[in-house]
Protein backbone atom coordinates (compact mmCIF):
# COMPACT_ATOMS: atom_id res chain seq x y z
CA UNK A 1 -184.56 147.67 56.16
CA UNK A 2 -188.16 147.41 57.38
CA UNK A 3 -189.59 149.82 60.22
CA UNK A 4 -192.49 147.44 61.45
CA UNK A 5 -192.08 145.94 64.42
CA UNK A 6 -191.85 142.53 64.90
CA UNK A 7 -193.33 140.75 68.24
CA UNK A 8 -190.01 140.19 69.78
CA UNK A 9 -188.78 144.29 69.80
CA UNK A 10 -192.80 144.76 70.48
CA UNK A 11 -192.47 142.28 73.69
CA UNK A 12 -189.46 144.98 74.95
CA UNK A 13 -191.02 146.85 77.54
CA UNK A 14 -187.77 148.05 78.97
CA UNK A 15 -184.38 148.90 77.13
CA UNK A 16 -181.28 146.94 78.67
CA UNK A 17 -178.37 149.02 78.56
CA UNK A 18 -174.53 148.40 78.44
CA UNK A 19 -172.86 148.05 81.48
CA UNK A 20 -169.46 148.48 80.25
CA UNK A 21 -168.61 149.35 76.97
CA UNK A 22 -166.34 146.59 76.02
CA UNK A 23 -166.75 143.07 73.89
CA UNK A 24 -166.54 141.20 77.04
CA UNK A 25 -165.64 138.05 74.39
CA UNK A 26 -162.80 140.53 72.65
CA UNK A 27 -161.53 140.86 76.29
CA UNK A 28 -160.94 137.58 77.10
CA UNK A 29 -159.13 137.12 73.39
CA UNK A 30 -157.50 140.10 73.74
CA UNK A 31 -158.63 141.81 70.42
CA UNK A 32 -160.15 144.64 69.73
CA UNK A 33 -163.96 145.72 68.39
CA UNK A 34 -165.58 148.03 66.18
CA UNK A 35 -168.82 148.77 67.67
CA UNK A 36 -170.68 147.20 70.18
CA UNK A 37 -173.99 145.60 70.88
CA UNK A 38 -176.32 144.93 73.60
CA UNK A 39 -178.41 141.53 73.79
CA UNK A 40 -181.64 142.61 74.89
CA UNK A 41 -182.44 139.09 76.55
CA UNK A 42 -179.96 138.61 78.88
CA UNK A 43 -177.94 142.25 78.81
CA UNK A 44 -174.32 141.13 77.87
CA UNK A 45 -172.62 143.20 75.00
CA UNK A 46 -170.92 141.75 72.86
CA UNK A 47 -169.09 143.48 69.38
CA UNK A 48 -170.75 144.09 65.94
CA UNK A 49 -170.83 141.94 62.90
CA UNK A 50 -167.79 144.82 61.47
CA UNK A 51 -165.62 143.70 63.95
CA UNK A 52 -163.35 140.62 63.51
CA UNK A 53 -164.86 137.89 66.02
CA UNK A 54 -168.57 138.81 65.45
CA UNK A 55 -169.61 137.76 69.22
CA UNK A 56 -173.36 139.63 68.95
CA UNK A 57 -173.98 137.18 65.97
CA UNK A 58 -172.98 134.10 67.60
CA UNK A 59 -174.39 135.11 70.95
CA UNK A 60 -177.99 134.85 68.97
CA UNK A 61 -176.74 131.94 67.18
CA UNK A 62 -175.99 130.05 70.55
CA UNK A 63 -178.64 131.29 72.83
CA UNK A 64 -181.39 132.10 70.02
CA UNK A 65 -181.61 135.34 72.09
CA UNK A 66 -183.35 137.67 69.17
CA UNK A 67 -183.23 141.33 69.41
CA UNK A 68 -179.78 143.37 70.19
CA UNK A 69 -179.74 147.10 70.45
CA UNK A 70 -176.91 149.22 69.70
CA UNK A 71 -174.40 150.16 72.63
CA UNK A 72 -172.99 153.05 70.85
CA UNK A 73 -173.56 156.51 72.57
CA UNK A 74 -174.92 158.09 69.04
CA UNK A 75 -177.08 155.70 67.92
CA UNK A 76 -180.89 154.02 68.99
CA UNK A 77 -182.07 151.43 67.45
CA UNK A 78 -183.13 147.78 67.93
CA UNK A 79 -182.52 144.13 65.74
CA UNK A 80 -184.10 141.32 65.56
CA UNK A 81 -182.21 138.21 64.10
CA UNK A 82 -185.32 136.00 63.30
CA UNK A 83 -187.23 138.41 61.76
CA UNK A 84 -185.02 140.47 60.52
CA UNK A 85 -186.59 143.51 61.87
CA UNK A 86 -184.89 146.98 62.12
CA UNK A 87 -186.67 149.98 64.05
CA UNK A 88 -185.05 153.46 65.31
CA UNK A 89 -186.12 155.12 68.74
């Protein structure tokens, strides 16, 4: 995975953070999540392309919202769908 940044992580100037550390999706359906992400649009978190349902994926796909960040306590780093962009912090 590439370590350039791509104009839509660049355009971040600050880091939105989970509020709650829960698929808010997986909630509703009742099922459960591996990891979790953080939209860094509009702030909701939604789970990880590992877990079953997917929701960060088709939260981009439906809003076109590019760049998530991870919500995991352990881990910094940034996405972007439309480039394809991955870059640590």
């Amino acid at each position: 995975m590439s370590e350039e940044v791509c104009s839509h992580i660049a355009s971040i100037s600050e880091l939105k953070l989970a509020k709650k550390q829960v698929c808010q999706e997986c909630v509703k359906l009742g099922d459960s999540w591996v990891h979790l992400r953080t939209c860094q649009e509009c702030g909701v978190t939604l789970c990880c392309d590992d877990s079953k349902n997917k929701h960060a994926t088709a939260h981009f796909h439906k809003t076109d919202h590019p760049v998530i960040s991870s919500a995991e306590y352990n881990e910094r780093w940034l996405w972007c769908y439309k480039d394809e962009s991955f870059v640590t912090y």
